[in-house]
Protein backbone atom coordinates (compact mmCIF):
# COMPACT_ATOMS: atom_id res chain seq x y z
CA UNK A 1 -20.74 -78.37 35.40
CA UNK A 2 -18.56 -76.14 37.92
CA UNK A 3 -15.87 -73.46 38.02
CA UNK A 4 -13.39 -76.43 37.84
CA UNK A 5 -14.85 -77.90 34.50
CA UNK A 6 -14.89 -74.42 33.19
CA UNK A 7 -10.29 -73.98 33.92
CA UNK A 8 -10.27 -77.40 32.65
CA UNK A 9 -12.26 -76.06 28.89
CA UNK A 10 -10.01 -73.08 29.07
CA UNK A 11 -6.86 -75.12 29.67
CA UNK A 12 -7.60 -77.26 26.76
CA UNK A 13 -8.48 -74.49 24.13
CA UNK A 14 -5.27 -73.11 24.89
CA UNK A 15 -3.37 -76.39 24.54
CA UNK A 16 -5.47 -77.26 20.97
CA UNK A 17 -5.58 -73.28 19.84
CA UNK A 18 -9.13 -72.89 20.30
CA UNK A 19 -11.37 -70.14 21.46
CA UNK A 20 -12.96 -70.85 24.54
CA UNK A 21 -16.40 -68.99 22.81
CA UNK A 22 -16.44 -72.14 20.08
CA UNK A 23 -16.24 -74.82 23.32
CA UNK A 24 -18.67 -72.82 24.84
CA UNK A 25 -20.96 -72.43 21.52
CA UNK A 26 -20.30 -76.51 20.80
CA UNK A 27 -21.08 -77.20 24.51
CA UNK A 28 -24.48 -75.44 24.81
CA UNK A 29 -25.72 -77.25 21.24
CA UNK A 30 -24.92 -80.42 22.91
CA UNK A 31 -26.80 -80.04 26.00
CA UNK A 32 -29.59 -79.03 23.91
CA UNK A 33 -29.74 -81.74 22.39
CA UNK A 34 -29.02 -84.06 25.49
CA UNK A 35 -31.97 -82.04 26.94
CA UNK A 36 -34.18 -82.72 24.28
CA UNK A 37 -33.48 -86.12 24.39
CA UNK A 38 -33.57 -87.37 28.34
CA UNK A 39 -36.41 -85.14 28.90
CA UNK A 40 -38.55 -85.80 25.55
CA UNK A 41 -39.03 -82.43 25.25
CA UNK A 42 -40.71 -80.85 21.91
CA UNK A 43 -39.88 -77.42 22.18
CA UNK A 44 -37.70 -75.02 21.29
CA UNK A 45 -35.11 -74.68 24.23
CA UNK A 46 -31.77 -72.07 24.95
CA UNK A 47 -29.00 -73.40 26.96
CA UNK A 48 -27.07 -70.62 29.09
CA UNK A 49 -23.61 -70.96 30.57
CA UNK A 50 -22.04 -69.08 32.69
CA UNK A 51 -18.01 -68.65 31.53
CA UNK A 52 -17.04 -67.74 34.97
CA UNK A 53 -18.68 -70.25 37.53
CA UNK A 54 -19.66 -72.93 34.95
CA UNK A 55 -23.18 -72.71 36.28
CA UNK A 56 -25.96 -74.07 33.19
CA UNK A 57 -29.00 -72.81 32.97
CA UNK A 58 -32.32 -74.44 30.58
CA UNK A 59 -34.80 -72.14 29.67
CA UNK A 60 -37.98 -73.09 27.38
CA UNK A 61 -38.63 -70.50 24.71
CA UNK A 62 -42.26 -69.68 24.88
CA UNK A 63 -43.97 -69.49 21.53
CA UNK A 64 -46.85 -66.53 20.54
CA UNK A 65 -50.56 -67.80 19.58
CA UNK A 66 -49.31 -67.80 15.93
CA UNK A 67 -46.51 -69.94 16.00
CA UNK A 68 -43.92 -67.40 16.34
CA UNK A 69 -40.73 -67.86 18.65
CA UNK A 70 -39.86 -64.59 20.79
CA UNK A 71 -36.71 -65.09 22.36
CA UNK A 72 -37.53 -62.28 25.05
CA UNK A 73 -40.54 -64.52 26.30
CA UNK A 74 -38.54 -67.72 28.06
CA UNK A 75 -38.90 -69.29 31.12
CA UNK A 76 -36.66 -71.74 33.40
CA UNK A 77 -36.49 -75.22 32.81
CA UNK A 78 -33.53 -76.31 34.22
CA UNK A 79 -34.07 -79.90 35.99
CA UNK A 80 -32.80 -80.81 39.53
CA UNK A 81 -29.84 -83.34 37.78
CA UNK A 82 -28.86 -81.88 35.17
CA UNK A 83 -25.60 -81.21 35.61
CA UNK A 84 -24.78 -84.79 35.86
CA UNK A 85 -26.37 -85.57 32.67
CA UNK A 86 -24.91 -82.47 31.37
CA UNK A 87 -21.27 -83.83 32.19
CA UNK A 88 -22.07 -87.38 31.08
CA UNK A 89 -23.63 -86.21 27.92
CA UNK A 90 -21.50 -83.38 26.76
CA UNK A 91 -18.30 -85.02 27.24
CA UNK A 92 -17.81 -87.01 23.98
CA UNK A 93 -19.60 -84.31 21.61
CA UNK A 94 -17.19 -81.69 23.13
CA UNK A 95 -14.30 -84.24 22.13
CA UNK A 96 -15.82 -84.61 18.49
CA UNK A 97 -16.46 -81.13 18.38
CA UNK A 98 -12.95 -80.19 20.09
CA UNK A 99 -11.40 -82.22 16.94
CA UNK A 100 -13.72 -80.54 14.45
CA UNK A 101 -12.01 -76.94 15.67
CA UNK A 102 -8.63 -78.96 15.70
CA UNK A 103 -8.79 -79.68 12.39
CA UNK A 104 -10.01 -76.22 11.50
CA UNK A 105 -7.16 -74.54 13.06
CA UNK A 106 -4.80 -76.89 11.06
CA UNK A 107 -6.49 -76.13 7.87
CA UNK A 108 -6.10 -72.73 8.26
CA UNK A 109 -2.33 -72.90 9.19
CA UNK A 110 -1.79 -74.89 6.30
CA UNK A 111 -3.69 -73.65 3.52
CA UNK A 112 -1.29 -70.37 2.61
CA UNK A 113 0.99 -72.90 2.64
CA UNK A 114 0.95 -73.68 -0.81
CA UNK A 115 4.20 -73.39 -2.92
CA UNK A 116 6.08 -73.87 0.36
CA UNK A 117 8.84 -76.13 0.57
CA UNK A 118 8.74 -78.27 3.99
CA UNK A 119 10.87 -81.49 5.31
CA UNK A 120 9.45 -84.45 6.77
CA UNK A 121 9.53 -88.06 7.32
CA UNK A 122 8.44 -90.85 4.91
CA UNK A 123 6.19 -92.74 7.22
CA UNK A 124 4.10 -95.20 5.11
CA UNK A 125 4.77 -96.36 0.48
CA UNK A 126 2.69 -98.45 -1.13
CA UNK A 127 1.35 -98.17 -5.28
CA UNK A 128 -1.11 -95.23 -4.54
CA UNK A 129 1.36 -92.75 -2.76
CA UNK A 130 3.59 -92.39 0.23
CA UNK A 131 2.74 -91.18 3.74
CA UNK A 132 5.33 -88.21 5.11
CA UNK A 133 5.24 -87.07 8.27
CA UNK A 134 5.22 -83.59 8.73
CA UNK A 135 4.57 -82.86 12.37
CA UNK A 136 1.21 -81.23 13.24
CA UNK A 137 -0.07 -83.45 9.64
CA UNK A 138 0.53 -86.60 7.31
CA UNK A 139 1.29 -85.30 3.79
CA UNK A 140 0.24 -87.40 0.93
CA UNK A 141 2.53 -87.72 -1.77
CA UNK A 142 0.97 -89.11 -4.92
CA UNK A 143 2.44 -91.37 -7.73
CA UNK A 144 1.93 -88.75 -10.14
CA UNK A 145 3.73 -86.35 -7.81
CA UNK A 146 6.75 -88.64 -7.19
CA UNK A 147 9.60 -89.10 -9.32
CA UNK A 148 10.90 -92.20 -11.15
CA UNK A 149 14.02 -93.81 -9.56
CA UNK A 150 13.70 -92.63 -6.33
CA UNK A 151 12.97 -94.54 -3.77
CA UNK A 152 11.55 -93.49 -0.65
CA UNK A 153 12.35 -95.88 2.42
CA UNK A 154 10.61 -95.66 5.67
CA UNK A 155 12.27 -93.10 7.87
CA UNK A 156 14.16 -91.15 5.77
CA UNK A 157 13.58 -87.52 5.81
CA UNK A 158 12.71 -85.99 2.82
CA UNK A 159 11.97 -82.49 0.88
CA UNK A 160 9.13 -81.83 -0.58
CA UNK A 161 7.07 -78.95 -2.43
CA UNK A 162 3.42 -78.62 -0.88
CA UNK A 163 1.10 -78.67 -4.17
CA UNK A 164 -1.93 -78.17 -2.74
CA UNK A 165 -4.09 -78.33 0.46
CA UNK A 166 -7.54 -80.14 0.31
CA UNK A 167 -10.30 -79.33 3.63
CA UNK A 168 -11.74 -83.07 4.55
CA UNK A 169 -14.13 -83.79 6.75
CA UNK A 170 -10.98 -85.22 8.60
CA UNK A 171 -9.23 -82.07 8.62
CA UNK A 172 -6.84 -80.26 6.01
CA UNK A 173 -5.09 -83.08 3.11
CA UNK A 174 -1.95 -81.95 2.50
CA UNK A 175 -0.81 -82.81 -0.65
CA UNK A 176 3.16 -82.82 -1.32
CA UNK A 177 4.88 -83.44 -4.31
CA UNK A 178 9.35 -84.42 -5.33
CA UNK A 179 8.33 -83.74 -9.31
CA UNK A 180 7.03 -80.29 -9.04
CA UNK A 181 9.36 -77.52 -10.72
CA UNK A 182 8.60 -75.31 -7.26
CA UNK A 183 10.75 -77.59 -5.25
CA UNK A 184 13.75 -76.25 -7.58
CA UNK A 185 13.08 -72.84 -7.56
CA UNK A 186 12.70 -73.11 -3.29
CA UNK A 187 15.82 -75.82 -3.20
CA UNK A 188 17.46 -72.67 -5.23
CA UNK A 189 16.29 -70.50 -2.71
CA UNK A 190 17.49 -72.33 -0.19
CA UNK A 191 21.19 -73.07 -1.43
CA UNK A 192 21.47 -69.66 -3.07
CA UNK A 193 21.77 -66.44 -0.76
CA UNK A 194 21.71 -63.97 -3.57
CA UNK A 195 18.53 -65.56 -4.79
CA UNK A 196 16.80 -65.48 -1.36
CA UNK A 197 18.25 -62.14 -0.92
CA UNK A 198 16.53 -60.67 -5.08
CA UNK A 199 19.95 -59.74 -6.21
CA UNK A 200 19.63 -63.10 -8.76
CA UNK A 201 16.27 -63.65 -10.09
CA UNK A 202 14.81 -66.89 -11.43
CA UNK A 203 13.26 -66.55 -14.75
CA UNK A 204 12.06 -69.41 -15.81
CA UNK A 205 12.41 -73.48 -14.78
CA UNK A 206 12.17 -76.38 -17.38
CA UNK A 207 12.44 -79.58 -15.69
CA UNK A 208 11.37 -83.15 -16.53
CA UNK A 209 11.63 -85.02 -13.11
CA UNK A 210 14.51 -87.60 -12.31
CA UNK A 211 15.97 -86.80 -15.57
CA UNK A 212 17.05 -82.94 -16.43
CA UNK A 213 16.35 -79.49 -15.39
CA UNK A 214 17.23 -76.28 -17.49
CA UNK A 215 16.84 -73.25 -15.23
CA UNK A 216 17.65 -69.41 -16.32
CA UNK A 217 18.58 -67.32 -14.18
CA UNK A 218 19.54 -63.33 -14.63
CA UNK A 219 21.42 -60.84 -12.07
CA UNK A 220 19.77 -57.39 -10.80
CA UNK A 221 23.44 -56.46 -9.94
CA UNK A 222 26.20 -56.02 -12.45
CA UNK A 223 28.69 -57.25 -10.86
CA UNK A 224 27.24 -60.12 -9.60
CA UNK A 225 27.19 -63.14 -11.99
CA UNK A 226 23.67 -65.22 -11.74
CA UNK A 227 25.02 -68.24 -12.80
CA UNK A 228 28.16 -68.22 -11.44
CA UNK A 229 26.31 -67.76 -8.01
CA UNK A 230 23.67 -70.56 -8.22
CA UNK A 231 26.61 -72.81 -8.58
CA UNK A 232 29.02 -71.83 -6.20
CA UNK A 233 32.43 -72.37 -5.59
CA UNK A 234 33.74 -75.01 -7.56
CA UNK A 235 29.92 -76.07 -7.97
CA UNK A 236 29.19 -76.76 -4.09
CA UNK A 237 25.69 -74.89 -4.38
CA UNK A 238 24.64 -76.86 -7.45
CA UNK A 239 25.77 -79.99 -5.78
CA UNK A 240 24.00 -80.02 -2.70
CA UNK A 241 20.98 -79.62 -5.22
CA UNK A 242 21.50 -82.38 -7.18
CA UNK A 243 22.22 -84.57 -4.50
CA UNK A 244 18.59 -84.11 -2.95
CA UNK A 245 17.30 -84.54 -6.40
CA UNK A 246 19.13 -87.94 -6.48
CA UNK A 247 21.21 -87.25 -9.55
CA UNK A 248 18.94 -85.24 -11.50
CA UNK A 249 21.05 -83.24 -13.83
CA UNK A 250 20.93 -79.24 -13.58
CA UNK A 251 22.15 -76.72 -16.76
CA UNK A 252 22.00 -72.75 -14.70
CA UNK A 253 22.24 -70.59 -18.11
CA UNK A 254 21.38 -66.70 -18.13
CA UNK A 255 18.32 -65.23 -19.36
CA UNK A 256 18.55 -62.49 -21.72
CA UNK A 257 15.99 -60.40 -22.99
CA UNK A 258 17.20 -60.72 -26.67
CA UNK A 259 15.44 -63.90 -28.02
CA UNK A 260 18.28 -65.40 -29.93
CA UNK A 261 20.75 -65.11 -27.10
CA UNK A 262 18.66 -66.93 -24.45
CA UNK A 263 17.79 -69.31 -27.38
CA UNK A 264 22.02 -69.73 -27.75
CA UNK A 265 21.80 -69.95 -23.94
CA UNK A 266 18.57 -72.68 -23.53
CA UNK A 267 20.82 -74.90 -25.83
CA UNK A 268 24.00 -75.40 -22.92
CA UNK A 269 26.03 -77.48 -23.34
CA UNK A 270 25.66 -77.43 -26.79
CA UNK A 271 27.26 -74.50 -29.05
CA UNK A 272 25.19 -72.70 -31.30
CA UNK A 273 26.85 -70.99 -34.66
CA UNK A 274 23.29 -69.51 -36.06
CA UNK A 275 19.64 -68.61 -34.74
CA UNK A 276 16.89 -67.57 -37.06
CA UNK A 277 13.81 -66.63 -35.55
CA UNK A 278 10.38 -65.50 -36.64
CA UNK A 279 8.95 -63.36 -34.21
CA UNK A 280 5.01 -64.45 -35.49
CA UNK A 281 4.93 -67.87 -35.02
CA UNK A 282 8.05 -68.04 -32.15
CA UNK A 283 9.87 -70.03 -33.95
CA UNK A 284 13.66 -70.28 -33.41
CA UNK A 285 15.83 -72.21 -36.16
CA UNK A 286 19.06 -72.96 -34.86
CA UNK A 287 22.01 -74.15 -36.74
CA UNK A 288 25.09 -76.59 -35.05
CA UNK A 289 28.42 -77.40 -35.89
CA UNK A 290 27.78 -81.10 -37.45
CA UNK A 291 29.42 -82.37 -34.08
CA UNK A 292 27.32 -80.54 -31.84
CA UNK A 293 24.17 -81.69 -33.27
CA UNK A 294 23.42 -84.74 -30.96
CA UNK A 295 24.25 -82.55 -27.99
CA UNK A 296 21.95 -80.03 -29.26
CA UNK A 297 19.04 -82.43 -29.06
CA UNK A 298 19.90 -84.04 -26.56
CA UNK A 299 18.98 -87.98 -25.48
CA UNK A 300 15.26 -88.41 -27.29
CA UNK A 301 15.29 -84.96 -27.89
CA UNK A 302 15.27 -84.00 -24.38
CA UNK A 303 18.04 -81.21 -24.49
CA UNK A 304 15.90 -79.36 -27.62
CA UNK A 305 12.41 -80.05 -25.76
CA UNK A 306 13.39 -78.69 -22.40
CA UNK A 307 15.55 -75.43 -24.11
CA UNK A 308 11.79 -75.04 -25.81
CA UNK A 309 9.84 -75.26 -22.45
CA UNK A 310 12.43 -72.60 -21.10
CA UNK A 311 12.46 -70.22 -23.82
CA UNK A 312 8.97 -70.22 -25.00
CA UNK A 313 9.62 -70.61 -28.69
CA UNK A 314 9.50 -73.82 -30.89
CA UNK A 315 13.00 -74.84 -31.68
CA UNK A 316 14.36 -76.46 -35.24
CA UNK A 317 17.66 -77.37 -34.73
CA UNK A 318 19.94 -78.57 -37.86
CA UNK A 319 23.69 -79.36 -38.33
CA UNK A 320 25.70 -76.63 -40.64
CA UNK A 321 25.50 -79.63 -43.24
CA UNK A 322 21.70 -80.14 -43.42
CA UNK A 323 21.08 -76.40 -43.05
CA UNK A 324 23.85 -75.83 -45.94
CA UNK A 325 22.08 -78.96 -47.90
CA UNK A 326 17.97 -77.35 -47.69
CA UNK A 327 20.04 -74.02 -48.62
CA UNK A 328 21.28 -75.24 -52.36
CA UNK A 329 17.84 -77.30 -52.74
CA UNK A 330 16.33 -73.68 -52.25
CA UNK A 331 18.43 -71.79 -54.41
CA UNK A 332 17.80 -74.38 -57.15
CA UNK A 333 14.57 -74.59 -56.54
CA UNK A 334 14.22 -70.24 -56.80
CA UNK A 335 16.68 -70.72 -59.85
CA UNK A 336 13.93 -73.02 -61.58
CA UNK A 337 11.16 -71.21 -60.90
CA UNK A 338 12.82 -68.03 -62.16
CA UNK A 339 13.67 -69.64 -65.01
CA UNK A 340 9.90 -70.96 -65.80
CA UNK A 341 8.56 -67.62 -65.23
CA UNK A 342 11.06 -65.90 -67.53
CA UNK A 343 9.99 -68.56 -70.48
CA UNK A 344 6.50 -67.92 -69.36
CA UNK A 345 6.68 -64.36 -70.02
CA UNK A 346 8.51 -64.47 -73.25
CA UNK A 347 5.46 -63.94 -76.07
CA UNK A 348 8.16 -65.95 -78.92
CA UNK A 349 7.55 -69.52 -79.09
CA UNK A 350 10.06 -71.45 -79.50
CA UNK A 351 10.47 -73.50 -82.75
């Protein structure tokens, strides 16, 4: 070890981001160990290095009659070579222990990361997930996390929501995902100036991946329209959307505090004439023009089932015919029951 080894450490812990005190700290646990070793020694033993001139130092740590260890009671140990096997020694556990510290920096860069939205580059796809280059890390991007119908070539550069970040033994797993609803909201953010900027506010998203997503949207300034802005002029903002999400269909409606106007609302395209709710049990039921109906629901229900994830509330929807149908089937049924109890509670029988 020397003064030049020393500039060398110092150069590196810059270049990775690593405090020179955790080289130093791995350093002196593996010359204690590579003293132990070439010297068979069975004692306790402190390794001292000097930061400056890179001079090492081997002391033996004495022990009292009883067993005990005092660190104040050492003396010097340090053999004639050993800074030659010092150097030869130290230099691959300083690399493994240079990537450990690597990998530790990298976790913690990455691990408030969560919920960010990042682009990289799709680098490996097989059946289990897809490899996506994100610089300083590979991402993993799971089946589950991927959507259906897209297709994600080698090379391409890609956007994608970080889910969650896992600390390996091989350093920090970032985990990336194209299905979660918090690549809309940050795609949003991203297209949408008055949403970066908290004069529109996202409420609430509803999205089932590669197929439809309902999101509401309100305004904290009057005269600013939320939905209007979220899909720009002539719908440029909502396009540029769509086209990273490959075709996946967007409805923007507003939020509104009043239950049966953001159930109206959850419903776009479709028009709603009616909304009866029961505040109790959140139910909404929702009556359609007898043309409107299928719109209402939607393909496989998937307009009505997506309004519901929005809104909160379970949604019945009927056409004005069915709901006018269950109506007279009511009242008939109320007429004969009102009827019964009337004979009931006559005391003259009836010859």
């Amino acid at each position: 070890m020397n003064k030049k080894l020393i500039l060398a450490l110092r150069e590196l812990g810059k270049e990775k981001g690593i405090k020179m005190e955790t080289i130093i700290d791995a350093l002196k646990s593996a010359l204690s160990s590579a003293y132990k070793k070439n010297y068979e020694a069975n004692y306790e033993n402190r390794i001292d290095i000097d930061a400056n001139t890179g001079e090492i130092k081997v002391y033996k740590v004495l022990e009292d009659n009883d067993g005990s260890i005092e660190s104040v009671n050492e003396v010097e140990v340090t053999p004639d070579n050993f800074g030659r096997i010092a150097a030869q020694t130290a230099k691959q556990v300083i690399r493994q222990r240079i990537k450990e510290a690597e990998r530790e920096v990298m976790y913690e860069e990455f691990k408030d990361r969560v919920g960010d939205m990042v682009t990289g580059i799709i680098q490996q796809n097989d059946a289990r997930y897809t490899l996506v280059d994100l610089g300083m890390v590979e991402a993993l991007l799971p089946r589950h996390e991927q959507v259906v119908g897209e297709s994600y070539k080698h090379g391409e550069r890609i956007k994608c929501y970080i889910s969650d970040i896992r600390k390996t033994t091989k350093g920090p797993q970032v985990i990336v995902s194209r299905a979660h609803t918090g690549l809309i909201r940050r795609l949003f953010e991203l297209e949408v100036p008055e949403i970066f900027e908290g004069i529109v506010e996202i409420k609430n998203i509803a999205r089932e991946a590669g197929y439809r997503t309902k999101i509401a949207v309100s305004s904290n300034d009057k005269n600013v329209d939320p939905v209007g802005a979220c899909v720009g002029q002539k719908g440029s903002r909502v396009r540029m959307i769509v086209d990273e999400l490959e075709g996946e269909k967007i409805d923007i409606v507003e939020y509104k505090d009043d239950a049966v106007e953001f159930i109206k609302n959850s419903l776009n395209p479709a028009k709603v004439i009616k909304v009866l709710t029961d505040e109790k049990e959140k139910f909404a039921l929702v009556v359609v023009s007898n043309n409107q109906l299928s719109l209402a629901i939607g393909k496989e229900g998937q307009n009505a089932r997506l309004a519901a994830k929005l809104t909160g509330w379970k949604i019945d929807i009927k056409s004005e015919e069915q709901y006018e149908e269950e109506l007279n089937e009511m009242r008939v049924e109320r007429q004969k029951r009102k009827e019964k109890d009337e004979k009931t509670a006559d005391p003259k029988e009836v010859e």
